[in-house]
PDB file of N, CA and C in Angstrom:
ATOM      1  N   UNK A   1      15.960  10.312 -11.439  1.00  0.00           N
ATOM      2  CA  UNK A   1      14.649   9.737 -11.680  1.00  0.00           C
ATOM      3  C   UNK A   1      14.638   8.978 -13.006  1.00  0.00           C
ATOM      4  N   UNK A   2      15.605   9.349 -14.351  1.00  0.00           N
ATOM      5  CA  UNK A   2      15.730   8.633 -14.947  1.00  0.00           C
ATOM      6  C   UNK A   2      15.859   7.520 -15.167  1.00  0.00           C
ATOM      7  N   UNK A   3      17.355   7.225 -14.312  1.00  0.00           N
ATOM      8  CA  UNK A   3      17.534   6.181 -13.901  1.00  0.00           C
ATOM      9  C   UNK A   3      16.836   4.988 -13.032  1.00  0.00           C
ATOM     10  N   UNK A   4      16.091   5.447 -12.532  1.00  0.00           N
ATOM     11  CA  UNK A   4      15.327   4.343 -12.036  1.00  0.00           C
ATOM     12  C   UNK A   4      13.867   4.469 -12.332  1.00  0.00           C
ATOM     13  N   UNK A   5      13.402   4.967 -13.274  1.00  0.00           N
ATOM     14  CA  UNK A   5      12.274   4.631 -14.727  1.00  0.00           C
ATOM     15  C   UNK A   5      13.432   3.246 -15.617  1.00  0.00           C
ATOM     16  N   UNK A   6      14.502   4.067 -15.578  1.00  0.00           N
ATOM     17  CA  UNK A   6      15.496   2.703 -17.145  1.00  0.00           C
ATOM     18  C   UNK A   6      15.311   1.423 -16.462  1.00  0.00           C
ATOM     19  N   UNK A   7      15.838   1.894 -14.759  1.00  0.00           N
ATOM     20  CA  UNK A   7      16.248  -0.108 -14.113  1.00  0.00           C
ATOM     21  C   UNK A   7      14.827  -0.564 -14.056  1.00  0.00           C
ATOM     22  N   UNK A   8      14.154   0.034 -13.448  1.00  0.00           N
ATOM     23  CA  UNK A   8      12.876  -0.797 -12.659  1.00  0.00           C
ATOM     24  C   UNK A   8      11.550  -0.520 -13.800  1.00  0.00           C
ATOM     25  N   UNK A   9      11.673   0.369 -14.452  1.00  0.00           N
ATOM     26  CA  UNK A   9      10.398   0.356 -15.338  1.00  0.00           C
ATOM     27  C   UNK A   9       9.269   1.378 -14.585  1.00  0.00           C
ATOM     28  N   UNK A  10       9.347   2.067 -13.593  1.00  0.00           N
ATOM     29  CA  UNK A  10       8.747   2.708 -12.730  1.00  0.00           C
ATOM     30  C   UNK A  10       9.205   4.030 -12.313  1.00  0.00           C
ATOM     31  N   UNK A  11       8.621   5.011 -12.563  1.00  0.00           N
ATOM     32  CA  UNK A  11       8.701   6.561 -11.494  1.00  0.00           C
ATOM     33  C   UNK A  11       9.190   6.381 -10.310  1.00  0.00           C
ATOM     34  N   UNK A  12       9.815   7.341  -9.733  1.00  0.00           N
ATOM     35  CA  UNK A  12       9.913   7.201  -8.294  1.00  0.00           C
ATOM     36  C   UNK A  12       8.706   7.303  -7.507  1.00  0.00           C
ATOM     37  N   UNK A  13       7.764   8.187  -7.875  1.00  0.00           N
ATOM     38  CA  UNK A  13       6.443   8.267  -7.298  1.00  0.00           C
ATOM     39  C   UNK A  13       5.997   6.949  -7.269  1.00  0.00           C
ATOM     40  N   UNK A  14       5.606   6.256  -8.220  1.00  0.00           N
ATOM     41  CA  UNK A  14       5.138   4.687  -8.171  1.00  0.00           C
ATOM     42  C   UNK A  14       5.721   3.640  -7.672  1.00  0.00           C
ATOM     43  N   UNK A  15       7.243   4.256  -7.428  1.00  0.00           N
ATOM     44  CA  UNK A  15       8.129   3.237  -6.579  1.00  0.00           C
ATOM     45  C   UNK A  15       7.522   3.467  -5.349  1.00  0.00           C
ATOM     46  N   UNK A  16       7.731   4.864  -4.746  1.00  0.00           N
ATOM     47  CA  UNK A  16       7.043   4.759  -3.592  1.00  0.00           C
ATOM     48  C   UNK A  16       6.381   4.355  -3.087  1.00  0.00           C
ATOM     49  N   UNK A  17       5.103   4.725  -4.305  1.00  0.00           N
ATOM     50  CA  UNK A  17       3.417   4.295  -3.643  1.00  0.00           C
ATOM     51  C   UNK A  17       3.631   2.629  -3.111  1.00  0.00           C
ATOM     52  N   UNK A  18       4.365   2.095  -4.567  1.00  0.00           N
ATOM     53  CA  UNK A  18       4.516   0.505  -4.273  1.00  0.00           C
ATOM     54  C   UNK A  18       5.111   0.098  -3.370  1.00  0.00           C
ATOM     55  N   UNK A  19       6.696   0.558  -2.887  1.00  0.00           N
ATOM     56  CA  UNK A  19       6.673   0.518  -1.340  1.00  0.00           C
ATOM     57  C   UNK A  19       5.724   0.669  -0.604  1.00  0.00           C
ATOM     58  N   UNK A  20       5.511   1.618  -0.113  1.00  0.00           N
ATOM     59  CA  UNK A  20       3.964   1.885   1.235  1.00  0.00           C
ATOM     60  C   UNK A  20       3.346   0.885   0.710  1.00  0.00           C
ATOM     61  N   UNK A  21       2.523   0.641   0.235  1.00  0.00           N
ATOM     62  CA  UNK A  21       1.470  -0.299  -0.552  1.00  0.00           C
ATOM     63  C   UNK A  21       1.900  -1.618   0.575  1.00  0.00           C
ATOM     64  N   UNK A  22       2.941  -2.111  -0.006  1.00  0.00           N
ATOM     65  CA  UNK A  22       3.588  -3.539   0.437  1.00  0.00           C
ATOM     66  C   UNK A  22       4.080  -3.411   1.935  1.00  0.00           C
ATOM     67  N   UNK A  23       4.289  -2.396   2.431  1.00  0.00           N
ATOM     68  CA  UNK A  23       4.747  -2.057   3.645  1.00  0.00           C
ATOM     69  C   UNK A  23       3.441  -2.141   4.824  1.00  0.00           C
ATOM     70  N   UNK A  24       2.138  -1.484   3.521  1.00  0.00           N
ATOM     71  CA  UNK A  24       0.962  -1.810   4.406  1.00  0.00           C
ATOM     72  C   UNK A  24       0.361  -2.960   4.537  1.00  0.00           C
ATOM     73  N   UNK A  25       0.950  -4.111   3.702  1.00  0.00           N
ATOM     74  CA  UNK A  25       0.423  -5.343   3.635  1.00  0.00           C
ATOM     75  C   UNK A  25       0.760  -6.034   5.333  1.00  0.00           C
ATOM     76  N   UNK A  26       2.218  -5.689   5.253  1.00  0.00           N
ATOM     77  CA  UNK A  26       3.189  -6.023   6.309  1.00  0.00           C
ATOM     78  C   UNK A  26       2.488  -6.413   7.475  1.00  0.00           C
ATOM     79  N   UNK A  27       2.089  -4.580   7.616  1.00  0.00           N
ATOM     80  CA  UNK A  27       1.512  -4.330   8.990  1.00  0.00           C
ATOM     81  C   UNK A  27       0.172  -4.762   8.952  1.00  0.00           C
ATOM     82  N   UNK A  28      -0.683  -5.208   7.799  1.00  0.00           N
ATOM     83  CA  UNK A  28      -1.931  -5.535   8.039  1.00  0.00           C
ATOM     84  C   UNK A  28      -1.826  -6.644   8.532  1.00  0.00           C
ATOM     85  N   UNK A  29      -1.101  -7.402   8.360  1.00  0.00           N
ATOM     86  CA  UNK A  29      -0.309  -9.678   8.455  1.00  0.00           C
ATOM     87  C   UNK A  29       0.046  -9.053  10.108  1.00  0.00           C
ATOM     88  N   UNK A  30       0.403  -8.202  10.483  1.00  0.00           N
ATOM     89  CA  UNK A  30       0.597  -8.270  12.072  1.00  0.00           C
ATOM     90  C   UNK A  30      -0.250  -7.624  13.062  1.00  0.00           C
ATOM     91  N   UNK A  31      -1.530  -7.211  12.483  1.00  0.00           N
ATOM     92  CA  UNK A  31      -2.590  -6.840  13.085  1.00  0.00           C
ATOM     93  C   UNK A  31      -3.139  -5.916  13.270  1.00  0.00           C
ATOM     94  N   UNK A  32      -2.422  -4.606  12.504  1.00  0.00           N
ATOM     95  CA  UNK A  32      -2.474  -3.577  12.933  1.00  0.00           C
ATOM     96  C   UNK A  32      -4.029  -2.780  12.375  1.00  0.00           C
ATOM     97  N   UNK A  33      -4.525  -1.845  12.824  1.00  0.00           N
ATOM     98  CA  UNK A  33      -5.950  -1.619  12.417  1.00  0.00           C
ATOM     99  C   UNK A  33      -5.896  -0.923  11.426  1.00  0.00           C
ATOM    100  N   UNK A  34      -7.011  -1.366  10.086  1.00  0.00           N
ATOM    101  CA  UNK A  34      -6.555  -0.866   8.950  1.00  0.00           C
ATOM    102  C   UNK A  34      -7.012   0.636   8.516  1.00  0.00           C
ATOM    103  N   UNK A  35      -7.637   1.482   9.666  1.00  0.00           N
ATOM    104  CA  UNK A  35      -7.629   2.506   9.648  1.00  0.00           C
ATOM    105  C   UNK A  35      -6.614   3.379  10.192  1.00  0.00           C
ATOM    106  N   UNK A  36      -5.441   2.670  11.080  1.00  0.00           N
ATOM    107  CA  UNK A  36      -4.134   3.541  11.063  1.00  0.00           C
ATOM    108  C   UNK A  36      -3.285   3.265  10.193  1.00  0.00           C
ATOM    109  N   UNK A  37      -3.269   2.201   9.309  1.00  0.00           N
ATOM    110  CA  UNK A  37      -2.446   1.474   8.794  1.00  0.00           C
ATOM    111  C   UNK A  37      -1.147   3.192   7.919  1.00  0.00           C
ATOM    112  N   UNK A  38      -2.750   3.250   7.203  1.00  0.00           N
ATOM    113  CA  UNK A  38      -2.262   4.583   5.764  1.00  0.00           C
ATOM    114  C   UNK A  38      -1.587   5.441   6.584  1.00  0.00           C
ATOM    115  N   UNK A  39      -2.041   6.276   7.711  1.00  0.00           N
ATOM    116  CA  UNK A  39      -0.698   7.086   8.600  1.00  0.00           C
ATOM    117  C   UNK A  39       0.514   6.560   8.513  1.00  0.00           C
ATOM    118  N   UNK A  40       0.767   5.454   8.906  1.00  0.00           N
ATOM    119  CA  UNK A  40       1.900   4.933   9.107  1.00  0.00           C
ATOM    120  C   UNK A  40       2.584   4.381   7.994  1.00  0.00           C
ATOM    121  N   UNK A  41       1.865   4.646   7.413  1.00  0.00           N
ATOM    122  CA  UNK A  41       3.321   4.555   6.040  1.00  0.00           C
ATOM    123  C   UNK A  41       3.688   5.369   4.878  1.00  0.00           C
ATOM    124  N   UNK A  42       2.762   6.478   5.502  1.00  0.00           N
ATOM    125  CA  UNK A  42       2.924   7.750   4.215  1.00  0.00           C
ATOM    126  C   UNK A  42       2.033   8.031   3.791  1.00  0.00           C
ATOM    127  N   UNK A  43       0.598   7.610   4.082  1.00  0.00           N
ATOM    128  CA  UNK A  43      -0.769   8.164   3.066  1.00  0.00           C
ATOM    129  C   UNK A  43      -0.935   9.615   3.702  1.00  0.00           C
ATOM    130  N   UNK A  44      -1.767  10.341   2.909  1.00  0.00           N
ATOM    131  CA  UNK A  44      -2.006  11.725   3.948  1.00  0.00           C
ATOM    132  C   UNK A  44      -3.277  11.554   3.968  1.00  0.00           C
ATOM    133  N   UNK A  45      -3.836  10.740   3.648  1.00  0.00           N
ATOM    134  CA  UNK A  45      -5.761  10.726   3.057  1.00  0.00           C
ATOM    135  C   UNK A  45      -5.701   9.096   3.070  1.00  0.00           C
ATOM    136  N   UNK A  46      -6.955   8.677   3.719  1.00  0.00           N
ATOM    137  CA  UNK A  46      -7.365   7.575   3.950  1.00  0.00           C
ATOM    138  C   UNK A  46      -8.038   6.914   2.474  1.00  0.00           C
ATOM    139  N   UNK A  47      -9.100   7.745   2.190  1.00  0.00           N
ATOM    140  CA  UNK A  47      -9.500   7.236   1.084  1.00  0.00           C
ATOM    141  C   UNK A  47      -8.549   6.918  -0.549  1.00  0.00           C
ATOM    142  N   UNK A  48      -7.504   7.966  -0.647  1.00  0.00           N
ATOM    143  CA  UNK A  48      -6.559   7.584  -1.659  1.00  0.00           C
ATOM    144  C   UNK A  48      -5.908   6.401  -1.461  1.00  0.00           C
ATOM    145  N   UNK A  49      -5.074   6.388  -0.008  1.00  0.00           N
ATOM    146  CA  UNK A  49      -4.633   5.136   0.421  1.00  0.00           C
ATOM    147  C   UNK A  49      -5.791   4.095  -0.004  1.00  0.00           C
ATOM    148  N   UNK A  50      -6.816   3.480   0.457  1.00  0.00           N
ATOM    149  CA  UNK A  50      -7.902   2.819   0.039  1.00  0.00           C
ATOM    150  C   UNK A  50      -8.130   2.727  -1.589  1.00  0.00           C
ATOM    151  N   UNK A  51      -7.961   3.284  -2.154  1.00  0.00           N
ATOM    152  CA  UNK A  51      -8.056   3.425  -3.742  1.00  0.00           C
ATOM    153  C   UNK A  51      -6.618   2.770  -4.127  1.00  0.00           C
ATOM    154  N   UNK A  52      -6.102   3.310  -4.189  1.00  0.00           N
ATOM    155  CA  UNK A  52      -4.564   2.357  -4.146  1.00  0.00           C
ATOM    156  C   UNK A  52      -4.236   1.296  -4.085  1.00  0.00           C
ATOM    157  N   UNK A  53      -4.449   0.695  -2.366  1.00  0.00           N
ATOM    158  CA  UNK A  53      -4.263  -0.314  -2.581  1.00  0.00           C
ATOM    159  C   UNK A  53      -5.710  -1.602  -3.011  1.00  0.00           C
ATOM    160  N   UNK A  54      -6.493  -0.964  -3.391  1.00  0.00           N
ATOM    161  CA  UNK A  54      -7.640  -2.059  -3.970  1.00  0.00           C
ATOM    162  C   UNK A  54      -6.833  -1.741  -5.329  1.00  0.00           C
ATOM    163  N   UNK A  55      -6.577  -0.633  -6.185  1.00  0.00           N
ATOM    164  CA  UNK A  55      -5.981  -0.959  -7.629  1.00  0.00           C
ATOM    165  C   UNK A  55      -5.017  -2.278  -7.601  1.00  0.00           C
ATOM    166  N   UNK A  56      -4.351  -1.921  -6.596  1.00  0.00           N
ATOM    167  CA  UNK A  56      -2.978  -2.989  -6.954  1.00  0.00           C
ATOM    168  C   UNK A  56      -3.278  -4.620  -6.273  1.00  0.00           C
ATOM    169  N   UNK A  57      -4.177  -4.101  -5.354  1.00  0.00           N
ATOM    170  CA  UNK A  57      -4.204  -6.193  -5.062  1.00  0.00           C
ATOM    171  C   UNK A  57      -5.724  -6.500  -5.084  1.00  0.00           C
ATOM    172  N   UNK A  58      -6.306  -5.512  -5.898  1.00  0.00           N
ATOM    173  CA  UNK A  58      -8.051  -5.977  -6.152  1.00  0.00           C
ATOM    174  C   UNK A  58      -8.829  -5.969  -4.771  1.00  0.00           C
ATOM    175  N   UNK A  59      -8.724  -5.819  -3.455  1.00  0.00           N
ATOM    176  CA  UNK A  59      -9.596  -5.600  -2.622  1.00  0.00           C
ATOM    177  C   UNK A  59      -9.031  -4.470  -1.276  1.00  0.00           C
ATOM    178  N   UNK A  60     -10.046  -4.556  -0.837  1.00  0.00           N
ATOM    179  CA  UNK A  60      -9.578  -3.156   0.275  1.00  0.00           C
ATOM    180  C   UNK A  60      -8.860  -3.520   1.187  1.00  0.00           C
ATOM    181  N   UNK A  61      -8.498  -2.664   2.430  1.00  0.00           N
ATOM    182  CA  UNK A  61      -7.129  -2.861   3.320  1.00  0.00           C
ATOM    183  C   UNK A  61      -7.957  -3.655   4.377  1.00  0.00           C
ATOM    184  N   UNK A  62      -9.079  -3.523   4.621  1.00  0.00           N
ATOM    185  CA  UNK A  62     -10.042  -4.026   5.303  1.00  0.00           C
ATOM    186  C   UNK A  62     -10.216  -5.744   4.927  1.00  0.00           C
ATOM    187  N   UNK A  63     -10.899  -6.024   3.733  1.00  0.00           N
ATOM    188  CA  UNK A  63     -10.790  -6.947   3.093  1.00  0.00           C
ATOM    189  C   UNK A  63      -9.517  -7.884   3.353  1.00  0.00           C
ATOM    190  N   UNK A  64      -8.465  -7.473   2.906  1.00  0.00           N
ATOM    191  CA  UNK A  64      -7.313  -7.986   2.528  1.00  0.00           C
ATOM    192  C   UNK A  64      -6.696  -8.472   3.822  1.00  0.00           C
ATOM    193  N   UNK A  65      -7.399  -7.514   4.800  1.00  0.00           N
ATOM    194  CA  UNK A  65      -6.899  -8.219   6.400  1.00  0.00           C
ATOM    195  C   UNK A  65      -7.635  -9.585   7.309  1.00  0.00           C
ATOM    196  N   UNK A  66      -8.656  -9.274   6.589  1.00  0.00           N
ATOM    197  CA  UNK A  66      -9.896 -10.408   7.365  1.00  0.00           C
ATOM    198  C   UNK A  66      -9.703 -11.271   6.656  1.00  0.00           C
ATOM    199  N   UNK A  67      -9.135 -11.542   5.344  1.00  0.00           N
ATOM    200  CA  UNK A  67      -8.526 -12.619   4.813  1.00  0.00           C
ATOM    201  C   UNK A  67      -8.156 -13.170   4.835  1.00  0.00           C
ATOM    202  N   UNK A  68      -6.341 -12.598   5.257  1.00  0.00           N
ATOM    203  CA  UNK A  68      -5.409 -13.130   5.247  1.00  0.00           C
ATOM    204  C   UNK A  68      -5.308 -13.593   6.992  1.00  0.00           C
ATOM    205  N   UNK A  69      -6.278 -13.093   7.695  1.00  0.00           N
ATOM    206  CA  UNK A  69      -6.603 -13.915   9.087  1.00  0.00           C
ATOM    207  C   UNK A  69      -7.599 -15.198   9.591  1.00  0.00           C
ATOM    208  N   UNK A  70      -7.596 -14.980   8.286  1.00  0.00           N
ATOM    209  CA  UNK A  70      -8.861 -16.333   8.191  1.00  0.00           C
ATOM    210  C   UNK A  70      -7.969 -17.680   8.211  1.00  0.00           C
TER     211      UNK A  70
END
């Protein structure tokens, strides 16, 4: 875990989250409904998932899908 705090600047925990995070972007760009989304990539709780990813890209999974389908 050291080691990859030194390379990347990041925890493994925050590596993670940031994986899933981006993994849920993925599946939101291919349609998937953004209330299964967080199952499927590791959330255990909907609302944390939801908190999450509005920290990291400023709007909700909801949001971020009707968007990027516009």
């Amino acid at each position: 875990m050291r080691k990859l705090k030194a390379l990347l600047g990041l925890g493994f925990s925050e590596w993670v989250r940031n994986y899933r995070l981006n993994k849920s972007c993925e599946l939101l760009n291919q349609g998937h409904r953004a209330s299964q989304v967080y199952f499927d990539v590791g959330f255990s709780s909907h609302s944390y998932f939801s908190s999450c990813f509005k920290a990291k890209f400023g709007v909700t999974p909801k949001q971020y899908q009707s968007v990027e389908t516009v």
